[in-house]
N, C-alpha and C. Protein backbone atom coordinates (compact mmCIF):
# COMPACT_ATOMS: atom_id res chain seq x y z
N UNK A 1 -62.23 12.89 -35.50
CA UNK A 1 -62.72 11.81 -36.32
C UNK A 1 -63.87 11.14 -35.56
N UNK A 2 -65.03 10.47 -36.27
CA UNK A 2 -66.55 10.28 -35.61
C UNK A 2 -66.29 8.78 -36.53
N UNK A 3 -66.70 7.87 -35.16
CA UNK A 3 -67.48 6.43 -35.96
C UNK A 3 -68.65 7.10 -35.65
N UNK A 4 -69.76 6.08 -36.69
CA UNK A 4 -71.24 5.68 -36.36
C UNK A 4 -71.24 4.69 -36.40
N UNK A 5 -72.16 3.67 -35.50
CA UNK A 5 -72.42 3.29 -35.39
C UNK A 5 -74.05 2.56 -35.98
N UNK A 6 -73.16 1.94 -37.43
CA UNK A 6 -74.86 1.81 -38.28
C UNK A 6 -75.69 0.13 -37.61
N UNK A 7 -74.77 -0.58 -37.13
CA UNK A 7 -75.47 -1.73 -37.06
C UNK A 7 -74.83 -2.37 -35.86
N UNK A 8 -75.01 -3.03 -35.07
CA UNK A 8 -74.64 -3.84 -33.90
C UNK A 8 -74.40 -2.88 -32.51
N UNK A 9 -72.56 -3.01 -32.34
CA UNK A 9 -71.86 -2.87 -31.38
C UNK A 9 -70.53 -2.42 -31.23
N UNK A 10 -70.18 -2.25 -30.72
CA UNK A 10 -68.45 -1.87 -30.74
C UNK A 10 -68.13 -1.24 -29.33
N UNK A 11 -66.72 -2.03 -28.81
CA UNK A 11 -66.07 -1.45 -27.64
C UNK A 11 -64.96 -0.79 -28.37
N UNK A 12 -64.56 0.63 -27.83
CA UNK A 12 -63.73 0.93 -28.20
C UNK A 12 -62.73 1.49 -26.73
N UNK A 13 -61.60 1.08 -26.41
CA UNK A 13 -61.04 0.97 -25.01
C UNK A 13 -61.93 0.33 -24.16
N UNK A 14 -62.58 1.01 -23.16
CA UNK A 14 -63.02 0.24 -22.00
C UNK A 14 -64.73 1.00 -21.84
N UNK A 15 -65.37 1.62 -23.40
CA UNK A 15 -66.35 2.12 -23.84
C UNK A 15 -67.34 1.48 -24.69
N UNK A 16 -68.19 1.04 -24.69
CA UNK A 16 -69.32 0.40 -25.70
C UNK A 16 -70.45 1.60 -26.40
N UNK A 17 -70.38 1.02 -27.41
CA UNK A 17 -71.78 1.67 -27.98
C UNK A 17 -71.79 0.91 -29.12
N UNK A 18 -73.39 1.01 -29.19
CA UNK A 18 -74.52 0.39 -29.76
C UNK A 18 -75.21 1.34 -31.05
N UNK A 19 -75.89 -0.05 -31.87
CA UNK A 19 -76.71 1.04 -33.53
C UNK A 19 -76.97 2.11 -33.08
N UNK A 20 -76.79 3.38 -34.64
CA UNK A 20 -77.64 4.78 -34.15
C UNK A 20 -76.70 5.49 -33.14
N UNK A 21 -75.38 5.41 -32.60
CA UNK A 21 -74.13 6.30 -31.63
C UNK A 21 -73.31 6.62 -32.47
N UNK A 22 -73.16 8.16 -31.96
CA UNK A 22 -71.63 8.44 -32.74
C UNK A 22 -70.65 8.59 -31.63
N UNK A 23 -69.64 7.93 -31.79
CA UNK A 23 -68.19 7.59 -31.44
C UNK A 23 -67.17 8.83 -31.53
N UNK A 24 -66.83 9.84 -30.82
CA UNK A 24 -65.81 10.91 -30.86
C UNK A 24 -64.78 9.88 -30.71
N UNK A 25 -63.95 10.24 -31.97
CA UNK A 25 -62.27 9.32 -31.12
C UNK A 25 -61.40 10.76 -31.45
N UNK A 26 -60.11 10.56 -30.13
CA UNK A 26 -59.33 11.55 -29.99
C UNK A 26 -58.24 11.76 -30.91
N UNK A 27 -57.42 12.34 -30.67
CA UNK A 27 -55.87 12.14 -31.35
C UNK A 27 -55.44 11.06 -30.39
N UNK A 28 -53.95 10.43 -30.96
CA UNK A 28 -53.32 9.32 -30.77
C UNK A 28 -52.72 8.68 -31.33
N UNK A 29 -52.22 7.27 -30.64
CA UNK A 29 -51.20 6.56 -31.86
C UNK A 29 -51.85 5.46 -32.55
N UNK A 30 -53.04 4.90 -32.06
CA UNK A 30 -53.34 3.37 -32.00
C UNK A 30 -54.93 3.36 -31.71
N UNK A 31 -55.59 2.84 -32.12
CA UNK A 31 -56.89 2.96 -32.04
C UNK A 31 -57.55 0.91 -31.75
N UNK A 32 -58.16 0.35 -31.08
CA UNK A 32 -58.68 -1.10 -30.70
C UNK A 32 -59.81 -0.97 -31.06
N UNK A 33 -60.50 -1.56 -31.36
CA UNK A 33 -62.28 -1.86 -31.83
C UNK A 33 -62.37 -3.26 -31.88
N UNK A 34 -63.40 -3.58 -31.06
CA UNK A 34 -64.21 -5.00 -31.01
C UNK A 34 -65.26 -5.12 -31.32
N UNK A 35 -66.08 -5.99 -31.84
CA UNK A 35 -67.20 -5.96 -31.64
C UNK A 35 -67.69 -7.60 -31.97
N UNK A 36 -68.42 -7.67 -30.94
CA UNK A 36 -68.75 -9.52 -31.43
C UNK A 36 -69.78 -9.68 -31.87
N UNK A 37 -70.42 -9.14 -32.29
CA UNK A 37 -71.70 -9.26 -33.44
C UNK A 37 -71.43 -8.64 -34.56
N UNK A 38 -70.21 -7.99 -35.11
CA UNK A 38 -69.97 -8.34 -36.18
C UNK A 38 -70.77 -6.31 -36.87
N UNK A 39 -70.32 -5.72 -36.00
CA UNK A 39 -70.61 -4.56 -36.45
C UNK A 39 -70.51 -3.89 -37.77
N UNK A 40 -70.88 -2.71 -38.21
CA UNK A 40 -71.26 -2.26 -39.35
C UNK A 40 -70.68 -0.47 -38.93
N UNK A 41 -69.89 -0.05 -39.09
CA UNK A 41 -69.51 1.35 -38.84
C UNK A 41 -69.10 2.35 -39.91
N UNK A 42 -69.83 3.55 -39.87
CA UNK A 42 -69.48 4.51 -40.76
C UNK A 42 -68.31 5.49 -40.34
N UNK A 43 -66.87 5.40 -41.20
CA UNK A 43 -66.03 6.40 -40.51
C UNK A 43 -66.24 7.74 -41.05
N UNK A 44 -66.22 9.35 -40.29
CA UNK A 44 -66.17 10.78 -40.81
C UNK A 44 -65.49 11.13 -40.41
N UNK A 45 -64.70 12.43 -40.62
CA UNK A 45 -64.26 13.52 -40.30
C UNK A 45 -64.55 14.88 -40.93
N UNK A 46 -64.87 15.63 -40.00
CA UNK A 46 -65.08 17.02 -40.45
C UNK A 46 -65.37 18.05 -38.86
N UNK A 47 -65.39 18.88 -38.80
CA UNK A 47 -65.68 19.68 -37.54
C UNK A 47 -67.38 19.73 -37.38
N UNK A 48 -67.54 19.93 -36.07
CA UNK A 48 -68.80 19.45 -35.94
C UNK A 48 -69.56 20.35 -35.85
N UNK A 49 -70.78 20.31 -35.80
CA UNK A 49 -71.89 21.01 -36.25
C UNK A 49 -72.41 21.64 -34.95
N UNK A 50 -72.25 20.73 -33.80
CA UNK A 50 -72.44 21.42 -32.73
C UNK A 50 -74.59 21.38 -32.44
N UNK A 51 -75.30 20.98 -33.66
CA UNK A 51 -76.57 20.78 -33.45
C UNK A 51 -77.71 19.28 -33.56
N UNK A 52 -78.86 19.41 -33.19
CA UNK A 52 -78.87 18.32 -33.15
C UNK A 52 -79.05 17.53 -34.25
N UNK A 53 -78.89 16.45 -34.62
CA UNK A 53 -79.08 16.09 -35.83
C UNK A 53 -80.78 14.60 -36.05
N UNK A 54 -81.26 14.69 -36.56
CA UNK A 54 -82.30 13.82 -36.91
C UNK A 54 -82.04 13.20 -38.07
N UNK A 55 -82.31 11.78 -38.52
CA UNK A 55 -82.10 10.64 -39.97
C UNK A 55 -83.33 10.06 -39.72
N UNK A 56 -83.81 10.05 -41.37
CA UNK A 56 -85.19 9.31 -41.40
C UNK A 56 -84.45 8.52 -43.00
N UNK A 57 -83.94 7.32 -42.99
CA UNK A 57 -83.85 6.30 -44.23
C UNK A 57 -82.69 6.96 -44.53
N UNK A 58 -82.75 7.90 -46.02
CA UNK A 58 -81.52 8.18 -46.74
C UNK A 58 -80.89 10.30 -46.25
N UNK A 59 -82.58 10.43 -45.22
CA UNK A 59 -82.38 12.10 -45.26
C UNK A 59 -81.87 12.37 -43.99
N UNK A 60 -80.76 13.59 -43.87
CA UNK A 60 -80.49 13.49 -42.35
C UNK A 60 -80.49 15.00 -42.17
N UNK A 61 -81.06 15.98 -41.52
CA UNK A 61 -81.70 16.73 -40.75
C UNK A 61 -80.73 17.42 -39.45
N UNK A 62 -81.61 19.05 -39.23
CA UNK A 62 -81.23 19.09 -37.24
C UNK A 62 -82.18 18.87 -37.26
N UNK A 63 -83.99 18.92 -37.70
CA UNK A 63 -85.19 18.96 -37.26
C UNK A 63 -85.61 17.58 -37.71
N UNK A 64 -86.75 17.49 -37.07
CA UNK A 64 -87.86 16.90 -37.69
C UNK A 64 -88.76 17.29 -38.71
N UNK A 65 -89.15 18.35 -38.74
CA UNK A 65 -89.97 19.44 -39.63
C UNK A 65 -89.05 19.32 -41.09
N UNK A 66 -87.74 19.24 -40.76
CA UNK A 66 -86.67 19.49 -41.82
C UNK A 66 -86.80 18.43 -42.79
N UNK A 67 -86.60 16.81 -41.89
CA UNK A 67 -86.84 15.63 -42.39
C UNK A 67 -88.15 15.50 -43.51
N UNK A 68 -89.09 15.84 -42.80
CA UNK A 68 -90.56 16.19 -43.14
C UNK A 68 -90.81 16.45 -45.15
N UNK A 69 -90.31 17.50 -44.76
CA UNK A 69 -89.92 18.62 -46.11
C UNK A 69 -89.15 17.94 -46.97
N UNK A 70 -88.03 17.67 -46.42
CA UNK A 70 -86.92 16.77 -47.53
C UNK A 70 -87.82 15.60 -47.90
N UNK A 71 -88.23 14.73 -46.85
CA UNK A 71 -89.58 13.74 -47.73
C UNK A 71 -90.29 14.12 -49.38
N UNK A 72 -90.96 15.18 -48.63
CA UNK A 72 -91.98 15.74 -49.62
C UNK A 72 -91.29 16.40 -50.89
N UNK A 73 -90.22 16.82 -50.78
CA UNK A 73 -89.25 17.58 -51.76
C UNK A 73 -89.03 16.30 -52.74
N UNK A 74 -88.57 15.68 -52.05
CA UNK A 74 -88.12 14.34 -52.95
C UNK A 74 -88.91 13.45 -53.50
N UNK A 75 -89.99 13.37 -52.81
CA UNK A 75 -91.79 13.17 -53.85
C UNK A 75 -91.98 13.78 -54.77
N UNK A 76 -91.91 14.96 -54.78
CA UNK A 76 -92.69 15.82 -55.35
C UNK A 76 -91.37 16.09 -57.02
N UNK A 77 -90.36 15.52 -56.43
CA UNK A 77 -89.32 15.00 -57.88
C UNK A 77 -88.37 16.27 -57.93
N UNK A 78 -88.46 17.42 -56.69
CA UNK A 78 -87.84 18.87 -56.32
C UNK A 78 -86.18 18.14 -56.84
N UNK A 79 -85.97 17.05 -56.29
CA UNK A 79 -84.53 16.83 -56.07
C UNK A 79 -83.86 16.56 -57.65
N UNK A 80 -84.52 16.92 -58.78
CA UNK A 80 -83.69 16.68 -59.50
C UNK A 80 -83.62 15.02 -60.42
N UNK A 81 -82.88 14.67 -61.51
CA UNK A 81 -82.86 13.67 -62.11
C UNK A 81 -80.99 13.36 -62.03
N UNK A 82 -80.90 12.15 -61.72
CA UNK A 82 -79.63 11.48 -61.98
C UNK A 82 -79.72 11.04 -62.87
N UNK A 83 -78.45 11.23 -63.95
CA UNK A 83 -78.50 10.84 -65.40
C UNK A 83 -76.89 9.97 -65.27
N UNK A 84 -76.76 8.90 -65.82
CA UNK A 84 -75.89 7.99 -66.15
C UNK A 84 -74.79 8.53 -66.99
């Protein structure tokens, strides 16, 4: 299971991290989280990818080049229409 870390801070045991970190937590019984600014965290699970990953706004990437493209894809209206 992965926090992110979208906004502030968070100690988790006797560990800190800050906006923009992802958080590996282990197996266990009990899990502590602090944070005194009032953090903002995204929880996942899934097995990991193992590569690197890049986020530009809403697109998230392993490349930059990748990011790039998904930009322009989504300009260019590639992505499709959401209908209500």
């Amino acid at each position: 299971m992965f926090l992110y870390v979208v906004r502030g801070s968070i100690t988790v045991g006797d560990r800190t991290a800050g906006a923009f970190n992802l958080v590996e937590l282990t197996d266990g019984e009990g899990l502590e989280l602090a944070s005194p600014d009032g953090a903002v965290l995204l929880l996942g699970h899934a097995a990991p990818i193992r590569e690197p990953v890049v986020s530009h706004g809403p697109f998230v990437m392993t490349t930059r080049e990748e990011i790039i493209q998904a930009i322009q894809d989504y300009q260019a209206g590639k992505f499709g229409e959401v209908r209500a």
